[in-house]
PDB file of N, CA and C in Angstrom:
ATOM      1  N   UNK A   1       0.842  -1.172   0.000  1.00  0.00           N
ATOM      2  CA  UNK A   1       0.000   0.000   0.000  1.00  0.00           C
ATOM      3  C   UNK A   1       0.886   1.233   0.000  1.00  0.00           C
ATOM      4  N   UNK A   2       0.515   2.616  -0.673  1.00  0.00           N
ATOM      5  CA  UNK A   2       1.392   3.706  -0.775  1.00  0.00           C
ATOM      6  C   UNK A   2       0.781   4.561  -0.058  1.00  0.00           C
ATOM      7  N   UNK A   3       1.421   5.577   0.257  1.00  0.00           N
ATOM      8  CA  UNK A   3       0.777   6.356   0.383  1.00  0.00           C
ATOM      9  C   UNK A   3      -0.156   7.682  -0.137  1.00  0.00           C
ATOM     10  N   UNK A   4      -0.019   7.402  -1.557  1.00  0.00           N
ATOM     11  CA  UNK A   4      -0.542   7.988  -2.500  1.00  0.00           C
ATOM     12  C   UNK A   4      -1.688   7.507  -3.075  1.00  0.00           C
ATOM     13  N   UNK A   5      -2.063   6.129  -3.086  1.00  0.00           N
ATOM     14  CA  UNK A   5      -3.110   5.214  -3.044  1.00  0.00           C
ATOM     15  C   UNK A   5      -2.865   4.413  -3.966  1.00  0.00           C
ATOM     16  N   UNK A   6      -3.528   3.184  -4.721  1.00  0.00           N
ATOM     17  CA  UNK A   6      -2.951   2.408  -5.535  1.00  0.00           C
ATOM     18  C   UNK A   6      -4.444   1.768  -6.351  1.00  0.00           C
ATOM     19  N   UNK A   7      -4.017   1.423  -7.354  1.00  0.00           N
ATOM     20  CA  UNK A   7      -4.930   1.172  -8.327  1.00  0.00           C
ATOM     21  C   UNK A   7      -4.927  -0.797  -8.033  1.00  0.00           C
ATOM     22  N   UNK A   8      -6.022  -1.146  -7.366  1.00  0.00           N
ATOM     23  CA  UNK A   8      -5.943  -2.662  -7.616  1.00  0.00           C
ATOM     24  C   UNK A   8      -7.479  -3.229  -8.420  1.00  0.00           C
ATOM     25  N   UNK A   9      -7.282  -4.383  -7.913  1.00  0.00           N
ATOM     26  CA  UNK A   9      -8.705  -5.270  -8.775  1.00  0.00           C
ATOM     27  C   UNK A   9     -10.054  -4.586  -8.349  1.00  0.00           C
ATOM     28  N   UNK A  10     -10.060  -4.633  -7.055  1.00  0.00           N
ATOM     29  CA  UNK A  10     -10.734  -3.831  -6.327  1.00  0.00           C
ATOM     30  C   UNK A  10     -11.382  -2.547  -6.733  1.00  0.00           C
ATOM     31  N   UNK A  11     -10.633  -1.901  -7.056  1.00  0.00           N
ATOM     32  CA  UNK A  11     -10.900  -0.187  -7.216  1.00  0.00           C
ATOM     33  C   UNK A  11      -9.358   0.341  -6.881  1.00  0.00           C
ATOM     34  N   UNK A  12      -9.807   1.603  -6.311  1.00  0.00           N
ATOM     35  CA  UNK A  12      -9.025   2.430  -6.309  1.00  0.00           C
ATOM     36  C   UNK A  12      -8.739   3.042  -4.953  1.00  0.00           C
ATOM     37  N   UNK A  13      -7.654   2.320  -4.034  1.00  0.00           N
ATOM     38  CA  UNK A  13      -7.641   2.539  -2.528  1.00  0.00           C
ATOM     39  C   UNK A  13      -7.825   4.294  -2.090  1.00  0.00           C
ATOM     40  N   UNK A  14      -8.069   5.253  -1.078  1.00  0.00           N
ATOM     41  CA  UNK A  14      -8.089   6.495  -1.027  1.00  0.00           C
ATOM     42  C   UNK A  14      -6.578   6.285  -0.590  1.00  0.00           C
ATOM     43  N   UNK A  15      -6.396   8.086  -0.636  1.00  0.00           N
ATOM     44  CA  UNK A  15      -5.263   9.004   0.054  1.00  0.00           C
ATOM     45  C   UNK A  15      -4.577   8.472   1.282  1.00  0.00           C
ATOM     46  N   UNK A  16      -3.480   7.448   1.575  1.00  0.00           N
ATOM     47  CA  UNK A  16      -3.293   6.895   2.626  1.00  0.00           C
ATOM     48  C   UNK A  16      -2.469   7.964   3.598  1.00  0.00           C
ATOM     49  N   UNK A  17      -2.131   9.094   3.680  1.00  0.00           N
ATOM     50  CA  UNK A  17      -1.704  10.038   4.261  1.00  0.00           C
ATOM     51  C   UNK A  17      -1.258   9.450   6.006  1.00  0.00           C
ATOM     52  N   UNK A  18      -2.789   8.816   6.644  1.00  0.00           N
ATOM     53  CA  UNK A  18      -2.696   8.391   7.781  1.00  0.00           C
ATOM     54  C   UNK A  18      -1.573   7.372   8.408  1.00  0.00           C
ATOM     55  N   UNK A  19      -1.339   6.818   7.213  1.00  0.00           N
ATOM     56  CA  UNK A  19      -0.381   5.496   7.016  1.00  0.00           C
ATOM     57  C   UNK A  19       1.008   5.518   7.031  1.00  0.00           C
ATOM     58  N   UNK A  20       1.535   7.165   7.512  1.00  0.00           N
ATOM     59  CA  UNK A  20       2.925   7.354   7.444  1.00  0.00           C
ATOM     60  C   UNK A  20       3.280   6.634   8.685  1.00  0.00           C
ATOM     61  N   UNK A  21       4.853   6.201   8.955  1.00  0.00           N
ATOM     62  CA  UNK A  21       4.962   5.923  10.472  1.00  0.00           C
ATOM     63  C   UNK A  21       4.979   7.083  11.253  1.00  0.00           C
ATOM     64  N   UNK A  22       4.351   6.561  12.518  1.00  0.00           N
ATOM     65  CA  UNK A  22       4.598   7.544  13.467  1.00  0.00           C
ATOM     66  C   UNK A  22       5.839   7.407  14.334  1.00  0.00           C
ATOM     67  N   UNK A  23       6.105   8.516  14.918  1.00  0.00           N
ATOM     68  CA  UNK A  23       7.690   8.402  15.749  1.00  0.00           C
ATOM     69  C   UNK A  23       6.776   8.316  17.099  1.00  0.00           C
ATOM     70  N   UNK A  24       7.920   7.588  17.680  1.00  0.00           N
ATOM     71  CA  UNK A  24       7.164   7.445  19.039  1.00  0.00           C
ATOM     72  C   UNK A  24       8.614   8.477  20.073  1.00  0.00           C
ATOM     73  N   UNK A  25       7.888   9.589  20.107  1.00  0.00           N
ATOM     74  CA  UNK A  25       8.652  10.336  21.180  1.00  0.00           C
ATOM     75  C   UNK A  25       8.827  10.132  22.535  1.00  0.00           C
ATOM     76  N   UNK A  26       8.073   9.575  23.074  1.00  0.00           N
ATOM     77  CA  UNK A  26       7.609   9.656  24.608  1.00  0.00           C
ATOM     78  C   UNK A  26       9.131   9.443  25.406  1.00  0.00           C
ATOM     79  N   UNK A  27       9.348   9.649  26.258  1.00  0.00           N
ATOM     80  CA  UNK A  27      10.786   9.474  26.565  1.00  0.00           C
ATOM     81  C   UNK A  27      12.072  10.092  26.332  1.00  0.00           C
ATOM     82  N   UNK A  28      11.710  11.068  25.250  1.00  0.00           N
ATOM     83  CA  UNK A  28      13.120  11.944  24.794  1.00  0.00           C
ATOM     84  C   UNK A  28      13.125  12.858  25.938  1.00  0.00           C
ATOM     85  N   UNK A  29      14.789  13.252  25.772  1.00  0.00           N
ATOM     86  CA  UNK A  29      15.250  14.296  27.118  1.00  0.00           C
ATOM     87  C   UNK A  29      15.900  14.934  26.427  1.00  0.00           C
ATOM     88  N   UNK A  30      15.377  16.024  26.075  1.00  0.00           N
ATOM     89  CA  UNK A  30      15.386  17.695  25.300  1.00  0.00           C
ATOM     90  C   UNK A  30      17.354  17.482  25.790  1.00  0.00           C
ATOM     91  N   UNK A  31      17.630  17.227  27.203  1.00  0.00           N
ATOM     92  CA  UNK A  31      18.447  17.787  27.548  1.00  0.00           C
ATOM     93  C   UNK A  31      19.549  17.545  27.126  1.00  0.00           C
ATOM     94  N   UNK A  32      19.604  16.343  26.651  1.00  0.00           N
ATOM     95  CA  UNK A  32      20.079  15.324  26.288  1.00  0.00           C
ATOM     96  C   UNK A  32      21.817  14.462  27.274  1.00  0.00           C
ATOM     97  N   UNK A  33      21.359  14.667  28.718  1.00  0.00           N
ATOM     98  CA  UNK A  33      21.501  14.107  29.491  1.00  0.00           C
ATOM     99  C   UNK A  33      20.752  12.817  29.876  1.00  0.00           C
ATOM    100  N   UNK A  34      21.231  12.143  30.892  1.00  0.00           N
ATOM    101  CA  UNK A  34      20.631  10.297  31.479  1.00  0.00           C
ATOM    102  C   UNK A  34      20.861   9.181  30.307  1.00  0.00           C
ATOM    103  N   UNK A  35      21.279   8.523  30.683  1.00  0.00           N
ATOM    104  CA  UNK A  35      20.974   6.644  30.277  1.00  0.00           C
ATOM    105  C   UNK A  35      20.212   6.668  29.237  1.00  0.00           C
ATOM    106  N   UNK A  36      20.973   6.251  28.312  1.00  0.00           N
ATOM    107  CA  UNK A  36      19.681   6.134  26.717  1.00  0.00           C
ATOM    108  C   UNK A  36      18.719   5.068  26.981  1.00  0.00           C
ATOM    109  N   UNK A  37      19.666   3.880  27.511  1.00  0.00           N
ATOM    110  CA  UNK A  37      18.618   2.670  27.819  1.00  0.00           C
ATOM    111  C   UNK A  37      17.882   2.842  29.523  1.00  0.00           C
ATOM    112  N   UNK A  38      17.850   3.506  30.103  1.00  0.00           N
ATOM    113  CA  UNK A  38      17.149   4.337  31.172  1.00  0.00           C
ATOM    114  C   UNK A  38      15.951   4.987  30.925  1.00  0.00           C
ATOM    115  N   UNK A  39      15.977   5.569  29.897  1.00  0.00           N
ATOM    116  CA  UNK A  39      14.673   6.663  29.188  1.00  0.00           C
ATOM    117  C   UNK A  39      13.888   5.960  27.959  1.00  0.00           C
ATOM    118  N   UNK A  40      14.801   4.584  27.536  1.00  0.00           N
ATOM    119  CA  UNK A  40      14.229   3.956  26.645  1.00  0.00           C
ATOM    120  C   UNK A  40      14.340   5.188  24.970  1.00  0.00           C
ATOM    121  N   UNK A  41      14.736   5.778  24.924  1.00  0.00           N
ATOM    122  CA  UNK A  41      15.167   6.580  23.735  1.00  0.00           C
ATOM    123  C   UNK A  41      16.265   6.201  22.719  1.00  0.00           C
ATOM    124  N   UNK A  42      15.758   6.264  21.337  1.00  0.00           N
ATOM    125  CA  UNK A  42      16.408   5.936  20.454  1.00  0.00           C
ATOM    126  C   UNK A  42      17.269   6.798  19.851  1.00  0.00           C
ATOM    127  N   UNK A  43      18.691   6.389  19.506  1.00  0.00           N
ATOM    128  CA  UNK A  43      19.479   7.734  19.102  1.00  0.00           C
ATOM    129  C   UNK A  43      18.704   8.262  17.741  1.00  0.00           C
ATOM    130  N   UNK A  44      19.825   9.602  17.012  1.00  0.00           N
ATOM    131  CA  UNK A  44      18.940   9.614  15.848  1.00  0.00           C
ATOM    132  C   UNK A  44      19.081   9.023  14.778  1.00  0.00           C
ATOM    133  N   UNK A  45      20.086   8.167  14.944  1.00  0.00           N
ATOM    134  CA  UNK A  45      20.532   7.563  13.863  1.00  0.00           C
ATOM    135  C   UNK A  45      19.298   6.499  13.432  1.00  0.00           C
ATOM    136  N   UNK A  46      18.673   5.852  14.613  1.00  0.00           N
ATOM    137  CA  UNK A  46      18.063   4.879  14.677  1.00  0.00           C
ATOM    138  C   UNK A  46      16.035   5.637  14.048  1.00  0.00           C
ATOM    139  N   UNK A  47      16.105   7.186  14.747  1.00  0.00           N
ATOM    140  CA  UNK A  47      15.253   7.514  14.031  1.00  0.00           C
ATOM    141  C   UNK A  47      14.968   7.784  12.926  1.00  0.00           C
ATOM    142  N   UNK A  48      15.731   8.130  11.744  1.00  0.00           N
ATOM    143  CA  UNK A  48      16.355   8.441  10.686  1.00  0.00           C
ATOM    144  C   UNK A  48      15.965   6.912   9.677  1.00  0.00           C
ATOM    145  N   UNK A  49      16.731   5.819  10.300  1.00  0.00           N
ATOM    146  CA  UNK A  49      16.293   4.391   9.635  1.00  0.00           C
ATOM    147  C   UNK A  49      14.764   4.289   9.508  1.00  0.00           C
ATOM    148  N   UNK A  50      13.970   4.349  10.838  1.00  0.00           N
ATOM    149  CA  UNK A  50      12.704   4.226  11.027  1.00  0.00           C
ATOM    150  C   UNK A  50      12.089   5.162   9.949  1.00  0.00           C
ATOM    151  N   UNK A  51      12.356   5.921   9.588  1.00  0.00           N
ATOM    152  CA  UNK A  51      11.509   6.802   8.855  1.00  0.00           C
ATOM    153  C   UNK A  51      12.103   6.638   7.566  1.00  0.00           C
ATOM    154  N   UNK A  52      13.338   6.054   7.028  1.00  0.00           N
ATOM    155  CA  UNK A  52      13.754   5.841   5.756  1.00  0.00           C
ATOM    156  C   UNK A  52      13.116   4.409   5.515  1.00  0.00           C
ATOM    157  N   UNK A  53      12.768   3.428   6.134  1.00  0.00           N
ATOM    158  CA  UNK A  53      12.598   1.901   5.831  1.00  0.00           C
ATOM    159  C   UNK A  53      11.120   2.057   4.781  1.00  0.00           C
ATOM    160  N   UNK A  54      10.432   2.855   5.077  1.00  0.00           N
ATOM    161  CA  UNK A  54       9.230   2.934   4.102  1.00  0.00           C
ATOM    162  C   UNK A  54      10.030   3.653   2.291  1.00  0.00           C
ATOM    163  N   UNK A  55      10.765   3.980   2.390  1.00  0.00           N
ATOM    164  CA  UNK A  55      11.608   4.418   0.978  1.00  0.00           C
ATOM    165  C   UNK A  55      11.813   3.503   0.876  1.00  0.00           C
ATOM    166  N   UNK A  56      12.520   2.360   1.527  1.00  0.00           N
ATOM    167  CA  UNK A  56      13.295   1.139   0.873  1.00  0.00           C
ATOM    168  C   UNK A  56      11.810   0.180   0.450  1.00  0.00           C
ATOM    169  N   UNK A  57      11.098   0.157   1.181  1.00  0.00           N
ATOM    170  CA  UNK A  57       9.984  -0.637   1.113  1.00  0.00           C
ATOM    171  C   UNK A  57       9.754  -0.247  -0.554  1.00  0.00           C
ATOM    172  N   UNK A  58       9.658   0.723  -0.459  1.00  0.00           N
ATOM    173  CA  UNK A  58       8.724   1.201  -1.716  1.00  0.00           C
ATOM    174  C   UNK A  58       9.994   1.470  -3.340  1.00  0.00           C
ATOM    175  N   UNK A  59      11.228   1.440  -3.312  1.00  0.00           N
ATOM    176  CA  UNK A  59      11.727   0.956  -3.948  1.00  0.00           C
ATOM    177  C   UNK A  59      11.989  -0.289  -4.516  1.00  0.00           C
ATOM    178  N   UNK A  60      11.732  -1.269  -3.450  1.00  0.00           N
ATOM    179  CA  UNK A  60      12.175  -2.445  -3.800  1.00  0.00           C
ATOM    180  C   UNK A  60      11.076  -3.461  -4.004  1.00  0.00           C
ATOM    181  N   UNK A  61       9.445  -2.889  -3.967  1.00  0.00           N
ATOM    182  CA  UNK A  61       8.886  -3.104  -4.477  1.00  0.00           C
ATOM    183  C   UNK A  61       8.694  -2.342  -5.714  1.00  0.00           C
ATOM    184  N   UNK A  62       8.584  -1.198  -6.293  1.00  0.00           N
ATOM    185  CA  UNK A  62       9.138  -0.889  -7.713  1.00  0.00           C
ATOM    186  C   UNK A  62       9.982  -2.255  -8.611  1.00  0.00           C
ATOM    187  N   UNK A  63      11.352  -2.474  -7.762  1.00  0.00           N
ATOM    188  CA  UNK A  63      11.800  -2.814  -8.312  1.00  0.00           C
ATOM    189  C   UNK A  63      11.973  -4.380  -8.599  1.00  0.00           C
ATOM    190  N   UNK A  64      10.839  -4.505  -7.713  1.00  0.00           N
ATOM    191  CA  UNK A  64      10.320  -6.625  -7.871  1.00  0.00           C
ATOM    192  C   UNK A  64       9.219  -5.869  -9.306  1.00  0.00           C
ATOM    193  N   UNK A  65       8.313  -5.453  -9.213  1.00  0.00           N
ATOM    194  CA  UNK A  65       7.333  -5.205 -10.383  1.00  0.00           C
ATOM    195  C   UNK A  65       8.151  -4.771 -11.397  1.00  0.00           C
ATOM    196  N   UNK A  66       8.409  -4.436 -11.394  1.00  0.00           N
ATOM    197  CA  UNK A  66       9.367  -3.785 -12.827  1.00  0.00           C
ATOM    198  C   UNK A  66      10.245  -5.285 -13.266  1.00  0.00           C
ATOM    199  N   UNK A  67      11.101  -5.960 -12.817  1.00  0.00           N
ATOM    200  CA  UNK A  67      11.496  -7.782 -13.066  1.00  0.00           C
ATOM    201  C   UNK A  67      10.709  -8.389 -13.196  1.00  0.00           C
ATOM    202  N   UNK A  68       9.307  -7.977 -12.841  1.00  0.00           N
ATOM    203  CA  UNK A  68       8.198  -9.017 -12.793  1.00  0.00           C
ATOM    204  C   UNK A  68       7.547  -8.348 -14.960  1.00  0.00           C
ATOM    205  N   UNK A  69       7.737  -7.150 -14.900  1.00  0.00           N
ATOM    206  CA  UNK A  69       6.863  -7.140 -15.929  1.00  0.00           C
ATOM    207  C   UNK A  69       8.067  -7.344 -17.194  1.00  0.00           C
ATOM    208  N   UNK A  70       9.390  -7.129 -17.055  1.00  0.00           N
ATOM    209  CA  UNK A  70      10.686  -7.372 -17.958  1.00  0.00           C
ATOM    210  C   UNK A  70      10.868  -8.963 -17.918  1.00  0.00           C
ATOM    211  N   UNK A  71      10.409  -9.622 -17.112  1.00  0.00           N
ATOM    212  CA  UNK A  71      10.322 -11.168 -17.183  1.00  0.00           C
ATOM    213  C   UNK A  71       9.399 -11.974 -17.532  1.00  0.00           C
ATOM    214  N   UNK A  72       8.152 -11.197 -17.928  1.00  0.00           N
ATOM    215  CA  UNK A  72       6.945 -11.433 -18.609  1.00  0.00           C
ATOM    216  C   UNK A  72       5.878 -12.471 -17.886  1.00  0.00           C
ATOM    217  N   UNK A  73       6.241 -11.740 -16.472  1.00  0.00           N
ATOM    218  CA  UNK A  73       5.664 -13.014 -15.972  1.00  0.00           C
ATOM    219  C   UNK A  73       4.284 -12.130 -15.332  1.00  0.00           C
ATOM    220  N   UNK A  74       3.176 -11.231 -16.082  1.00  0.00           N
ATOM    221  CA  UNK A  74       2.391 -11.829 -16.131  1.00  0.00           C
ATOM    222  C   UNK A  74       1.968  -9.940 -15.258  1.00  0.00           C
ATOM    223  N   UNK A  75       2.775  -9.232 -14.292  1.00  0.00           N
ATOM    224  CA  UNK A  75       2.204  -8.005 -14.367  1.00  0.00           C
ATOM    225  C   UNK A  75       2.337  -7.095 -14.644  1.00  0.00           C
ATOM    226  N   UNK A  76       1.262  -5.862 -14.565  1.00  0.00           N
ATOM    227  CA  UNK A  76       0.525  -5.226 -15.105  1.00  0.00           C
ATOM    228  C   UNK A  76       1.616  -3.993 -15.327  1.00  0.00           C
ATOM    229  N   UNK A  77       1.950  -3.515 -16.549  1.00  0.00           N
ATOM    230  CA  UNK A  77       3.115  -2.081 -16.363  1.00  0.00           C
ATOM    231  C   UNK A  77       2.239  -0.990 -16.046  1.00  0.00           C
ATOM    232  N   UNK A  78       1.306  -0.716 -15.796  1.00  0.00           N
ATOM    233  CA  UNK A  78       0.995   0.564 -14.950  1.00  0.00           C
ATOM    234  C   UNK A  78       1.087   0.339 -13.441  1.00  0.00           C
ATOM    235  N   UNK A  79       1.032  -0.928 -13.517  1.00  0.00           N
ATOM    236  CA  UNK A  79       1.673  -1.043 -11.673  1.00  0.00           C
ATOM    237  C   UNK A  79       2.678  -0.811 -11.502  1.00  0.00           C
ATOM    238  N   UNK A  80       3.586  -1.698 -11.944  1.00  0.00           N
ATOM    239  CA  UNK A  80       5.488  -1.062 -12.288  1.00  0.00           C
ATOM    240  C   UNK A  80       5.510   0.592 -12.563  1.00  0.00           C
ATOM    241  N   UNK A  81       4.831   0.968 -13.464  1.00  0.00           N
ATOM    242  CA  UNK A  81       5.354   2.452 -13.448  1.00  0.00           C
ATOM    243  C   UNK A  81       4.444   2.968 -12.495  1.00  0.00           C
ATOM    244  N   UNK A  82       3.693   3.173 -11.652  1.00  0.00           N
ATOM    245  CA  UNK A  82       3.102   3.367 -10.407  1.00  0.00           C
ATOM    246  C   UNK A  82       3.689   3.069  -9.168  1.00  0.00           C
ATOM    247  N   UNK A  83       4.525   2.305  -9.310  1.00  0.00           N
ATOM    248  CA  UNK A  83       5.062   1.909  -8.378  1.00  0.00           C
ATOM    249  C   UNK A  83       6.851   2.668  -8.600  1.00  0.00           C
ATOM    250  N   UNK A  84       7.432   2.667  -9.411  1.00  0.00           N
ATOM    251  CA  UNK A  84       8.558   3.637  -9.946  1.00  0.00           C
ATOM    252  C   UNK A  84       8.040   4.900  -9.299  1.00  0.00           C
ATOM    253  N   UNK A  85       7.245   5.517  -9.396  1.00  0.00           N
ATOM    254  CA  UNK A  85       6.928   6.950  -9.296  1.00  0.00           C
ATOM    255  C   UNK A  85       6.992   7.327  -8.043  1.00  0.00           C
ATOM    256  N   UNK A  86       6.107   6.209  -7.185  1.00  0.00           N
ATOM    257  CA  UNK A  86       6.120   6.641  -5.911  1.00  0.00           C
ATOM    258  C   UNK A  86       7.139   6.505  -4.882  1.00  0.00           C
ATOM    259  N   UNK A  87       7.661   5.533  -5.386  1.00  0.00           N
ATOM    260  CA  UNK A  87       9.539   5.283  -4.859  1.00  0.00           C
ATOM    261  C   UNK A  87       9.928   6.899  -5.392  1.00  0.00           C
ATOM    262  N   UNK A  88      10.064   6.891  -6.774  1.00  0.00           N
ATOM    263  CA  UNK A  88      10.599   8.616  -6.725  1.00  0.00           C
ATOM    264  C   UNK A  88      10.343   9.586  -5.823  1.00  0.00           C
ATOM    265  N   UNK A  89       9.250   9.963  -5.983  1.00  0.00           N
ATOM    266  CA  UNK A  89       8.612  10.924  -5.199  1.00  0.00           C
ATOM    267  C   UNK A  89       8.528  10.639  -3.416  1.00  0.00           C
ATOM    268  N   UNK A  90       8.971   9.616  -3.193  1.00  0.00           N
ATOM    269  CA  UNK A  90       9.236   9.465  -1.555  1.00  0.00           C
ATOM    270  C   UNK A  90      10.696   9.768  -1.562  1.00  0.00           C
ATOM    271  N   UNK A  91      11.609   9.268  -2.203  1.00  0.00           N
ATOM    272  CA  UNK A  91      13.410   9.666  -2.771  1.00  0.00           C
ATOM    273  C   UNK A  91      13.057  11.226  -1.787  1.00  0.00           C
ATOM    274  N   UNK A  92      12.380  11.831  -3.291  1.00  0.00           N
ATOM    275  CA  UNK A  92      12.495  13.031  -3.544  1.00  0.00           C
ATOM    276  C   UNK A  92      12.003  13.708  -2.121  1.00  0.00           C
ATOM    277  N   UNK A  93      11.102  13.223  -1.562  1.00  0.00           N
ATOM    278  CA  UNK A  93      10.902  13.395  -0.381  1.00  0.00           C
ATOM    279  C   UNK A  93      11.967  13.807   0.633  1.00  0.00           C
ATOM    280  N   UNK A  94      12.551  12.475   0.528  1.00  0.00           N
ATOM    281  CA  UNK A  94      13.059  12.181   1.918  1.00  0.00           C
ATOM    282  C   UNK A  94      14.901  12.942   1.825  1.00  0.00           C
ATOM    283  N   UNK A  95      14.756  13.462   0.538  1.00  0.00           N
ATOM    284  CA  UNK A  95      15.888  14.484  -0.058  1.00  0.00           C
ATOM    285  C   UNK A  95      15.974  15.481   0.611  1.00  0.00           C
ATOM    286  N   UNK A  96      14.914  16.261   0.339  1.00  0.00           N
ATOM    287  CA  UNK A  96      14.262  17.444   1.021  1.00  0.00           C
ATOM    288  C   UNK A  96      13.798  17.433   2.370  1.00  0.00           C
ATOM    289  N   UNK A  97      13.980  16.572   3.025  1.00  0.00           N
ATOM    290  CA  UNK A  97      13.505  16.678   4.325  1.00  0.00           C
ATOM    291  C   UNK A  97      15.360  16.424   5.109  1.00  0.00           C
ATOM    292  N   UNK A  98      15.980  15.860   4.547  1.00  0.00           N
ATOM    293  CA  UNK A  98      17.229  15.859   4.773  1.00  0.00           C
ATOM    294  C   UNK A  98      17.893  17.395   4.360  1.00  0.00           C
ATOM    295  N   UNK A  99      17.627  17.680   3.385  1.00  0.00           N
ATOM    296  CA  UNK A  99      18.222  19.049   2.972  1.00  0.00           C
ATOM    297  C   UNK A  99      17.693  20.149   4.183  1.00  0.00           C
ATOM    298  N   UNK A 100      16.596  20.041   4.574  1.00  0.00           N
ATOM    299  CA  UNK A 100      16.354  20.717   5.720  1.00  0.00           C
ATOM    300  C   UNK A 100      17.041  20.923   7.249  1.00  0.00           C
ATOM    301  N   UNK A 101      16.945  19.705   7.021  1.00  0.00           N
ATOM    302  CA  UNK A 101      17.703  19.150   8.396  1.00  0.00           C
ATOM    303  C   UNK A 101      19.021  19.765   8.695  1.00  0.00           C
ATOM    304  N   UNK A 102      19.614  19.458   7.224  1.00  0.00           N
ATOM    305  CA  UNK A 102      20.892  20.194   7.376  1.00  0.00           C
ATOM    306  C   UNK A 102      21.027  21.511   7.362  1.00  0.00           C
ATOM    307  N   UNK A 103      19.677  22.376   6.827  1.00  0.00           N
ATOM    308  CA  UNK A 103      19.954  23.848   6.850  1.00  0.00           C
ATOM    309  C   UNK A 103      19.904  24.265   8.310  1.00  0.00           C
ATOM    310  N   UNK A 104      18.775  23.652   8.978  1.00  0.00           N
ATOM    311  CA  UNK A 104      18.581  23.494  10.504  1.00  0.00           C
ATOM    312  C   UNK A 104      19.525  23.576  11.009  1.00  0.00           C
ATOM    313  N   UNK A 105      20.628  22.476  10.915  1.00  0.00           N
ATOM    314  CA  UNK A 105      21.905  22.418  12.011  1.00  0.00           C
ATOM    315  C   UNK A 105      22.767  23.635  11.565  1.00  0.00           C
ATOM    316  N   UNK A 106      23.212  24.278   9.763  1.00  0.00           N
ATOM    317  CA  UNK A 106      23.912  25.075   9.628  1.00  0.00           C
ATOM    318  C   UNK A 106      23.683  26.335  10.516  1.00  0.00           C
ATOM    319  N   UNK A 107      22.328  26.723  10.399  1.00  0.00           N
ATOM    320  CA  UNK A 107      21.685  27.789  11.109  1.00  0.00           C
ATOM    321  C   UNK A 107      21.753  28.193  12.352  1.00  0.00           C
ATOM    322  N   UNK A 108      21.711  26.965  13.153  1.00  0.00           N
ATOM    323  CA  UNK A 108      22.144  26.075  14.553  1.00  0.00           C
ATOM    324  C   UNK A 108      23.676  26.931  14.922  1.00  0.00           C
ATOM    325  N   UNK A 109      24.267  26.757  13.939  1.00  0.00           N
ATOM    326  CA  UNK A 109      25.457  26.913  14.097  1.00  0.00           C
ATOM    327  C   UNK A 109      26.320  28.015  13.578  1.00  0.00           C
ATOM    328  N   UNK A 110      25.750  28.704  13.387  1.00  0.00           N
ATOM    329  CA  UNK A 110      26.055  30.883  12.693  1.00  0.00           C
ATOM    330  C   UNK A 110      25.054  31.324  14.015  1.00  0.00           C
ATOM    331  N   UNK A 111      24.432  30.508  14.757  1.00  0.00           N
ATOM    332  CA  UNK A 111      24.256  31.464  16.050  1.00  0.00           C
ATOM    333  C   UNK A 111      25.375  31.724  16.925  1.00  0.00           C
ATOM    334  N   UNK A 112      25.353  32.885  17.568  1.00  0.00           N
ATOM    335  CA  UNK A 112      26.117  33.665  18.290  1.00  0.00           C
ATOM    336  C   UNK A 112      26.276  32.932  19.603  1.00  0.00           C
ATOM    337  N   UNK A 113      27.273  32.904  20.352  1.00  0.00           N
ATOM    338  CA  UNK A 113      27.131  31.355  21.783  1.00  0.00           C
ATOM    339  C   UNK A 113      26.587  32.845  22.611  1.00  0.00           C
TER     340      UNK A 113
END
C-alpha cells in the first residue's frame, strides 16, 4: 500500500496520508543528558532508519514489479510504473527533508554562543 493510493482489482484505494509511520517520542530528554537505555530513547541515527525503511519498502517493491513485468511473468506495467513513481517521489521526499535538516543544524550553528 502507498501512500498515494494504488490502483488494484478492487478499485481504487483512497489518500493513505494516515499510514505514514509515526515516531514514538515519549521518553526523549530535550536535555540530552541520562541513560539512553534508562529513558528507553532511540538515538537519531536509529530515528532516521525508522523513517527511511518505508523508501526502501517502496523501492524495492518498484523494483520486484518492474522484473516481474521485464520477465513477462504476467504483471501489469501501470503497476510497475506506479510503483517507480512513488519510490521517486518518496526519494524526492526524503531528499528534502534531509536538505532541511541540514539547513537546521547550519543555522544552529552561525548562532552567536
Amino acid at each position: 500500500m502507498s501512500t498515494i493510493g494504488a490502483i488494484t482489482a478492487s478499485g481504487i484505494t483512497p489518500h493513505a496520508a494516515t499510514r505514514l509511520p509515526a515516531l514514538d517520542l515519549k521518553g526523549l530528554n530535550p536535555g540530552g543528558a541520562g541513560d539512553k537505555a534508562a529513558t528507553g530513547t532511540s538515538d537519531f541515527a536509529g530515528v532516521l532508519s525508522q523513517l527511511a525503511s518505508p523508501l526502501i519498502d517502496k523501492q524495492n517493491e518498484a523494483a520486484a514489479l518492474t522484473k516481474s513485468v521485464l520477465l513477462g511473468q504476467g504483471a501489469p506495467l501501470h503497476q510497475s510504473v506506479i510503483a517507480m513513481q512513488e519510490a521517486s517521489v518518496a526519494f524526492s521526499l526524503m531528499v528534502e527533508v534531509r536538505n532541511k535538516v541540514v539547513e537546521g543544524f547550519q543555522e544552529l550553528m552561525r548562532m552567536p554562543v
